[in-house]
N, C-alpha and C. Protein backbone atom coordinates (compact mmCIF):
# COMPACT_ATOMS: atom_id res chain seq x y z
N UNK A 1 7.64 16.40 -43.36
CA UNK A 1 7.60 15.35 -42.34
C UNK A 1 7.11 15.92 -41.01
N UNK A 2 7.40 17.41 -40.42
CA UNK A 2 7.22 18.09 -39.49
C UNK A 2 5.69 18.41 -39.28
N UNK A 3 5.70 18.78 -40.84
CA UNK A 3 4.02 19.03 -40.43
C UNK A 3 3.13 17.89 -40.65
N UNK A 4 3.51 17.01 -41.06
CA UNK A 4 2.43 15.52 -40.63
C UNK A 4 2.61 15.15 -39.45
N UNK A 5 3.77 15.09 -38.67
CA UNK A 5 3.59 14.83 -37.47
C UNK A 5 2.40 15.88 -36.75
N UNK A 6 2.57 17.33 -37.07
CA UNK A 6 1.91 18.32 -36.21
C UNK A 6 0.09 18.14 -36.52
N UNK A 7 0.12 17.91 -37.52
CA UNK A 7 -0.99 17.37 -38.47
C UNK A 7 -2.06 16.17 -38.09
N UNK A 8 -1.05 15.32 -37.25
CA UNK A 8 -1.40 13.94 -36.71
C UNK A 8 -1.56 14.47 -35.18
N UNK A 9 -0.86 15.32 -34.81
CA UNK A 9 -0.66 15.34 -33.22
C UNK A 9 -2.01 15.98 -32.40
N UNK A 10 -2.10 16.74 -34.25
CA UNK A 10 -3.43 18.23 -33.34
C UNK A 10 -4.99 16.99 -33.76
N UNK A 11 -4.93 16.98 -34.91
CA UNK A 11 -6.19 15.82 -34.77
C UNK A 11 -6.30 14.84 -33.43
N UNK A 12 -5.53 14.33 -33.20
CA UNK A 12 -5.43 13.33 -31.75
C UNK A 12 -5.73 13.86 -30.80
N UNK A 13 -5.09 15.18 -30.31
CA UNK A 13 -5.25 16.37 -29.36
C UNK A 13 -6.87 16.51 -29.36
N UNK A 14 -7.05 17.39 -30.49
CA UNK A 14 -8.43 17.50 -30.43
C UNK A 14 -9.69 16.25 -30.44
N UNK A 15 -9.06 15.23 -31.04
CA UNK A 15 -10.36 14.43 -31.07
C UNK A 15 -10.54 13.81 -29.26
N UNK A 16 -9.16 14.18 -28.38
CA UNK A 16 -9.14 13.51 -26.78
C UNK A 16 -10.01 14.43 -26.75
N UNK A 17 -10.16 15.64 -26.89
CA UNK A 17 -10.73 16.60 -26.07
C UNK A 17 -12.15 16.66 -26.26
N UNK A 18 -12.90 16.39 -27.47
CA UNK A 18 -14.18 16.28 -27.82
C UNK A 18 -14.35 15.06 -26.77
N UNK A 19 -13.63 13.65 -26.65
CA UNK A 19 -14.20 12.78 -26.16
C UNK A 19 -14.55 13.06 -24.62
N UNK A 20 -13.68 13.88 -24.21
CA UNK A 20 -13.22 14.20 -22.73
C UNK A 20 -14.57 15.17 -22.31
N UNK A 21 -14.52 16.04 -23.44
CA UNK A 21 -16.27 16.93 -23.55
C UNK A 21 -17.24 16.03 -23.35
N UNK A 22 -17.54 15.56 -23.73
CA UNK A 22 -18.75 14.91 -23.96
C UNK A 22 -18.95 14.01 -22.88
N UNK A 23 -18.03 13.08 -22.34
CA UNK A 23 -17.86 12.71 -20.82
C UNK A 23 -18.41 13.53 -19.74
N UNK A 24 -17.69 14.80 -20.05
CA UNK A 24 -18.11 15.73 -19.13
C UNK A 24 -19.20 16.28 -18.82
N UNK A 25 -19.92 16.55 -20.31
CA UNK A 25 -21.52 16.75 -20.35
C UNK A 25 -22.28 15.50 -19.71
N UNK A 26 -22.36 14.31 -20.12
CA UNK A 26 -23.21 13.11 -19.11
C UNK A 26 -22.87 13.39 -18.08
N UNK A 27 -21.54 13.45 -17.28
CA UNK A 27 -21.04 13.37 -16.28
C UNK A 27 -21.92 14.62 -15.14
N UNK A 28 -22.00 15.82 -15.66
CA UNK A 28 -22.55 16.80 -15.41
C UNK A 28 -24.12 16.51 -15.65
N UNK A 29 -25.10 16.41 -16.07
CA UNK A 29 -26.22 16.25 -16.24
C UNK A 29 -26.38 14.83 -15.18
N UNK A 30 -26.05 13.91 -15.22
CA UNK A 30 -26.51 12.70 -14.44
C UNK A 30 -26.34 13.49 -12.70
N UNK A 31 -25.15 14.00 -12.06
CA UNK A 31 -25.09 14.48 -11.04
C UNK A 31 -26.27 15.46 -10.75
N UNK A 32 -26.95 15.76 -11.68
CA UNK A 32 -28.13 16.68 -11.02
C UNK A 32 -29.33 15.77 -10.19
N UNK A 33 -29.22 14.38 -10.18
CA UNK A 33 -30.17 13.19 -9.66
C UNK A 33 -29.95 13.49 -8.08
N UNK A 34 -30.83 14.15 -7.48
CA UNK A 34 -30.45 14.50 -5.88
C UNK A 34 -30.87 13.02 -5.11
N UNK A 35 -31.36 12.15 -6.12
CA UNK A 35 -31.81 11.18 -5.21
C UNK A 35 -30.31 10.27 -4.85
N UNK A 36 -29.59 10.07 -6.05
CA UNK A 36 -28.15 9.37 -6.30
C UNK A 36 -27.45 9.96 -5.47
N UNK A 37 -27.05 11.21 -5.02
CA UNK A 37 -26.01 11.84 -4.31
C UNK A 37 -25.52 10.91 -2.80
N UNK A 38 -26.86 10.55 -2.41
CA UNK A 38 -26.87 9.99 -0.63
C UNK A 38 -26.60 8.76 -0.85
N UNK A 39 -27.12 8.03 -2.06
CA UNK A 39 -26.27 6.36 -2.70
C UNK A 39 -25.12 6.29 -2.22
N UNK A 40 -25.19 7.30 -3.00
CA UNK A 40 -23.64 6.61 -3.43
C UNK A 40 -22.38 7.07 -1.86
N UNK A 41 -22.79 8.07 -1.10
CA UNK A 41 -22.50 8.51 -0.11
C UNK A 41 -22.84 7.28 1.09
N UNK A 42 -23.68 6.84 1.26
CA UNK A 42 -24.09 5.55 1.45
C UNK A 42 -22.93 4.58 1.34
N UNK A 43 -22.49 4.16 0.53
CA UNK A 43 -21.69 2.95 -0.33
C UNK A 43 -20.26 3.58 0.08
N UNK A 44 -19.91 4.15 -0.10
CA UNK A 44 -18.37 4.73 0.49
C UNK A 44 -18.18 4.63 1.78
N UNK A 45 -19.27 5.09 2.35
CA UNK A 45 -19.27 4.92 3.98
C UNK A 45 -19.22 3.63 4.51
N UNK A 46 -20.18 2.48 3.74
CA UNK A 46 -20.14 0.55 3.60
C UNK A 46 -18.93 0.66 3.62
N UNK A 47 -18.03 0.90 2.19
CA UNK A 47 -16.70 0.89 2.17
C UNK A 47 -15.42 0.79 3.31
N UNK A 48 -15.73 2.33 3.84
CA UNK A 48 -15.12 2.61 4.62
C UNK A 48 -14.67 1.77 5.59
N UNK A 49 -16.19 1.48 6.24
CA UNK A 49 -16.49 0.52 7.26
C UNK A 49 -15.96 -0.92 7.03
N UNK A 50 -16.00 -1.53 5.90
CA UNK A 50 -15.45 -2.13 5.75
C UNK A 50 -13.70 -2.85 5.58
N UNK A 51 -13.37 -1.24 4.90
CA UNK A 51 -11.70 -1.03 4.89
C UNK A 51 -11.20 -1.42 6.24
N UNK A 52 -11.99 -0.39 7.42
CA UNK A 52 -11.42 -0.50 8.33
C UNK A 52 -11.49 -1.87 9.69
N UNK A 53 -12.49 -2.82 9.16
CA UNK A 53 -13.11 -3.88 9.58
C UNK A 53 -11.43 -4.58 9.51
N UNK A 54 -11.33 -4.52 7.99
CA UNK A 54 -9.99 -5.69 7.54
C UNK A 54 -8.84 -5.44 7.74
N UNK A 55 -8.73 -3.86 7.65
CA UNK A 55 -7.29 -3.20 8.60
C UNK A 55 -7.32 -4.11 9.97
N UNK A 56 -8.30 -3.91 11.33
CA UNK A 56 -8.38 -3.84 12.26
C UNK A 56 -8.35 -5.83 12.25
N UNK A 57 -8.77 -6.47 11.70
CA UNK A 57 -8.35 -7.93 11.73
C UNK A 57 -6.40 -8.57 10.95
N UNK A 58 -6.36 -7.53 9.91
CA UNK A 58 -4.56 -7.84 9.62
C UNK A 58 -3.46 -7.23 10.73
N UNK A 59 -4.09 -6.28 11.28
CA UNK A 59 -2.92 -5.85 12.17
C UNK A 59 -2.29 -6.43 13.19
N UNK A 60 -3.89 -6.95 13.93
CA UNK A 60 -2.95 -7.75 15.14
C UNK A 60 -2.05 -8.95 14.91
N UNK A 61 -2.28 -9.23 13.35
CA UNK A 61 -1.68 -10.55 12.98
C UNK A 61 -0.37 -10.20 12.53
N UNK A 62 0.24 -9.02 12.46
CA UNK A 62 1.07 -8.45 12.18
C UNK A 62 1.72 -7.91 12.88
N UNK A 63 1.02 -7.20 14.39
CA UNK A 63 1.67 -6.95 15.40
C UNK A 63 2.48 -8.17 16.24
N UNK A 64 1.47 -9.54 16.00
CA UNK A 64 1.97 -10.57 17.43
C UNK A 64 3.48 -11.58 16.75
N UNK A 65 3.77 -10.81 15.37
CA UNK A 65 5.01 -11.88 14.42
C UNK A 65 6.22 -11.32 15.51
């Protein structure tokens, strides 16, 4: 019974880890696009700007209760 569990546990183990590999390989090869890097750096910064747009309009509505 011990070793079907261990049996079941290491197949599962290993098959996360192939999937987790292979993620990693696209993941790694697509980041070499120097054109994508400033995108997406770009878009976080929108973000940002934006986060702090909607902070800066809830607060005072929160300060004047």
């Amino acid at each position: 019974m011990i070793i079907k569990i261990l049996i079941i546990f290491v197949i599962l183990v290993g098959g996360t880890i192939l999937i987790f590999s292979e993620e990693l390989n696209l993941v790694s090869q697509n980041s070499l696009n120097s054109e994508e890097i400033p995108k997406g750096i770009q878009y976080l910064q929108d973000d940002l700007k934006n986060i702090e747009n909607k902070l800066r309009d809830i607060l005072p509505k929160n300060t004047e209760k």
